[in-house]
N, C-alpha and C. Protein backbone atom coordinates (compact mmCIF):
# COMPACT_ATOMS: atom_id res chain seq x y z
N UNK A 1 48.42 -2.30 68.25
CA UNK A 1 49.12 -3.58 68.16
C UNK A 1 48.08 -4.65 67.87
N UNK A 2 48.47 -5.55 67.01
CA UNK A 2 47.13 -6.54 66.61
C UNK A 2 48.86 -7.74 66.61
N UNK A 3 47.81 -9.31 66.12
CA UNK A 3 48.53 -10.25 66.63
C UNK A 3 49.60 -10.40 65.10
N UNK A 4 49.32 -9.99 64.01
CA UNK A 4 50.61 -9.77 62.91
C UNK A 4 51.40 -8.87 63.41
N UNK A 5 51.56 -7.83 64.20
CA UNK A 5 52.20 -6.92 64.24
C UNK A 5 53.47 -7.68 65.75
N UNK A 6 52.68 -8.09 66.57
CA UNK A 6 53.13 -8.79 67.62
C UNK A 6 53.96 -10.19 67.24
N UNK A 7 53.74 -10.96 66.45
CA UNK A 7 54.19 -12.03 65.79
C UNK A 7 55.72 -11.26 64.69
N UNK A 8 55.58 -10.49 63.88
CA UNK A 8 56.82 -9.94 64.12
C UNK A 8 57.55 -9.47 64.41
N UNK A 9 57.21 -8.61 65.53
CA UNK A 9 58.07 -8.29 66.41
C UNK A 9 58.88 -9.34 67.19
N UNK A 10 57.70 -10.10 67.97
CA UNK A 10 58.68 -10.92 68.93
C UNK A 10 59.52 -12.32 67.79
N UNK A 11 58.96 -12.67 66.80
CA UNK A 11 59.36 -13.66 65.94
C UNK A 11 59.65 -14.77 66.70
N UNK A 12 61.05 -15.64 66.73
CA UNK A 12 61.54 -16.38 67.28
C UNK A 12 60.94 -16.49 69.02
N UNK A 13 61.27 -15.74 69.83
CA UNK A 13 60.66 -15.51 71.50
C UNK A 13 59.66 -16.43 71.31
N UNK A 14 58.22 -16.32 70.81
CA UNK A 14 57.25 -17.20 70.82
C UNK A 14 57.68 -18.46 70.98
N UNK A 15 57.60 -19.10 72.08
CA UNK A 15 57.70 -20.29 72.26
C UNK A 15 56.37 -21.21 71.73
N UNK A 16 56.30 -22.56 70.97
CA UNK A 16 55.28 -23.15 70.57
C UNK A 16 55.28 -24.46 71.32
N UNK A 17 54.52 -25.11 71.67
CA UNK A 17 52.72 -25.08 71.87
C UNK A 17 52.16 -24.03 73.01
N UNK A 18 52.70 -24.00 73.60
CA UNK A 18 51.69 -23.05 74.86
C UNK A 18 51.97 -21.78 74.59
N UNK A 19 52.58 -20.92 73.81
CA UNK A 19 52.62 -19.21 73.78
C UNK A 19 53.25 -18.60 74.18
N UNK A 20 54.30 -19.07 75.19
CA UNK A 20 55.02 -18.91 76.12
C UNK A 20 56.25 -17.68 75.66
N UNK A 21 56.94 -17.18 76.06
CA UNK A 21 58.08 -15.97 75.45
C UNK A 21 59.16 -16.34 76.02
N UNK A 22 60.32 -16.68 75.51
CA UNK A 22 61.74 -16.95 75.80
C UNK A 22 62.74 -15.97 75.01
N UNK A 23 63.73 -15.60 75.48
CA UNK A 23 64.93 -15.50 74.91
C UNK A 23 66.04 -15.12 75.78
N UNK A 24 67.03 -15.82 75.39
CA UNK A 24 68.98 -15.60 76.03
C UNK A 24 69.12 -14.79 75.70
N UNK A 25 69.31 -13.78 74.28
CA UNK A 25 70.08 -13.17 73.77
C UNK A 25 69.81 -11.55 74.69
N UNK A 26 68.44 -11.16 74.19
CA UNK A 26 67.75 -9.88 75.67
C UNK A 26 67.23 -11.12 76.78
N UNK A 27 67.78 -11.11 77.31
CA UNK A 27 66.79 -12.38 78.31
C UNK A 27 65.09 -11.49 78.71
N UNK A 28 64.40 -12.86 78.29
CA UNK A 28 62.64 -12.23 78.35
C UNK A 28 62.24 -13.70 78.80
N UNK A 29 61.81 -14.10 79.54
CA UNK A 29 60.97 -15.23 80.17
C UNK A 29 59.66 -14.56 80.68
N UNK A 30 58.76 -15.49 79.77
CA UNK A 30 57.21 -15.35 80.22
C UNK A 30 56.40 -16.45 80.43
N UNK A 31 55.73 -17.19 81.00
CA UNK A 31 55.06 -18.62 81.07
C UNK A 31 53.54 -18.21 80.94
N UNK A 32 53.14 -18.79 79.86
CA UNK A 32 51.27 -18.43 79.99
C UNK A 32 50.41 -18.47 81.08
N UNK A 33 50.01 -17.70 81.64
CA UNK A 33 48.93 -17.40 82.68
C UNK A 33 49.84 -16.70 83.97
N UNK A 34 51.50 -16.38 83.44
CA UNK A 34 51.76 -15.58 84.63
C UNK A 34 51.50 -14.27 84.37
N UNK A 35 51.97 -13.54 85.63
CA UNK A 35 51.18 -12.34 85.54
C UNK A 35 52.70 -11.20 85.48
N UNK A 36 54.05 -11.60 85.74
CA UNK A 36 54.74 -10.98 85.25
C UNK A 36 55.77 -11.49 84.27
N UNK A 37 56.73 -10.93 83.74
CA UNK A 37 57.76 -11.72 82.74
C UNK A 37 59.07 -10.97 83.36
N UNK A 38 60.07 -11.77 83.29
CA UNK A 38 61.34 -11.42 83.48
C UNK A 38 62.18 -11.04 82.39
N UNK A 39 62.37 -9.73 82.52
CA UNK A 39 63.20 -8.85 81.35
C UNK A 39 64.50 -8.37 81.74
N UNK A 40 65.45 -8.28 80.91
CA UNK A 40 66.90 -7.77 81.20
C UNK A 40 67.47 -8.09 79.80
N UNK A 41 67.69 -6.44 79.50
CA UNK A 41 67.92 -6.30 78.08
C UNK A 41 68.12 -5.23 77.16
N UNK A 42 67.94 -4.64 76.34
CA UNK A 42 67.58 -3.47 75.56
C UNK A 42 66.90 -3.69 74.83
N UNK A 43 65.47 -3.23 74.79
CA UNK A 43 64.00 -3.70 74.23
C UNK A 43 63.52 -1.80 73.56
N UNK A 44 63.18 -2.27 72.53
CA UNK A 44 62.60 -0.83 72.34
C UNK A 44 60.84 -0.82 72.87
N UNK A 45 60.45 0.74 72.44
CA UNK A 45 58.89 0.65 72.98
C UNK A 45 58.40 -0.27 72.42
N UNK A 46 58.70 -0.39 70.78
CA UNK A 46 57.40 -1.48 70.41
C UNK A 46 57.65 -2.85 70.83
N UNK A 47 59.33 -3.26 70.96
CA UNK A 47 59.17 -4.74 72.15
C UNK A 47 58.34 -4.65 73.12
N UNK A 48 58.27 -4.06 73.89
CA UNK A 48 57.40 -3.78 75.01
C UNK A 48 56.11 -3.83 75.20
N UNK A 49 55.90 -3.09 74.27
CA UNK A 49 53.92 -3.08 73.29
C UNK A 49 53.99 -4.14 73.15
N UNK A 50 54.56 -4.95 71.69
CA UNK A 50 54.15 -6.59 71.76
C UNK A 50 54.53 -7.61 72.68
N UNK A 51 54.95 -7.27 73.82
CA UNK A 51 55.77 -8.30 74.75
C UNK A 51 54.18 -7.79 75.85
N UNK A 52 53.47 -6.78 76.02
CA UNK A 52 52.76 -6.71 77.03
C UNK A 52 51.14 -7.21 75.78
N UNK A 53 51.39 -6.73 74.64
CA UNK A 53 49.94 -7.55 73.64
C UNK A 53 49.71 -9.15 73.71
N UNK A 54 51.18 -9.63 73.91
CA UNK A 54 51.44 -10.82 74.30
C UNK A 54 50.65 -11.49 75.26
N UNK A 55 50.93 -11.00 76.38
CA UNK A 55 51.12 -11.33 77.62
C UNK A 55 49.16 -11.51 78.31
N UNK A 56 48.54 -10.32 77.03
CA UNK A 56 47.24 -10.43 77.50
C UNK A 56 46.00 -10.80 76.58
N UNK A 57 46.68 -11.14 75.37
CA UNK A 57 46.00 -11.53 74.16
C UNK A 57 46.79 -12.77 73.49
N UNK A 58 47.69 -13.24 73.70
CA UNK A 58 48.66 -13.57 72.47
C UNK A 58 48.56 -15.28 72.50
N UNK A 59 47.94 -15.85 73.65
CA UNK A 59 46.66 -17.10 73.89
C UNK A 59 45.05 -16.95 73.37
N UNK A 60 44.79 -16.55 73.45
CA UNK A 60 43.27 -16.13 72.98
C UNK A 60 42.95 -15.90 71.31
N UNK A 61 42.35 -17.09 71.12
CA UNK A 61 42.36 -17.21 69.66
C UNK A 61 41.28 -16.36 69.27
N UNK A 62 41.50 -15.62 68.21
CA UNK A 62 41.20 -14.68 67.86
C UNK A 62 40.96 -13.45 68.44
N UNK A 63 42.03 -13.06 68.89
CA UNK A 63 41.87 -11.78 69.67
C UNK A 63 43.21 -11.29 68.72
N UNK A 64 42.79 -10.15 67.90
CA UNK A 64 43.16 -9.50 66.79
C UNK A 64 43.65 -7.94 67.25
């Protein structure tokens, strides 16, 4: 998983300026620097992969 691959996956979710992950539709709430996210939904593996690439890279500029 690198940050193009993560950027389309989650697309829209990315919340902008802070990085943050939202969505109603699968509900996914994440706030930058927490340490878990609230999920309830049907997410496949690679949501998951980029929702956790996210979560530990997806602030950190240039972390590829």
């Amino acid at each position: 998983m690198d940050r193009k691959q993560a950027n389309k996956i989650l697309g829209d979710k990315i919340k902008d300026p802070d990085g943050s992950l939202y969505s109603l539709k699968e509900y996914l709430r994440w706030k930058v620097g927490d340490k878990k996210a609230s999920l309830d939904g049907n997410f496949t593996a690679d949501d998951l992969e980029a929702i956790a690439w996210w979560m530990r890279k997806g602030n950190s500029p240039g972390e590829e």
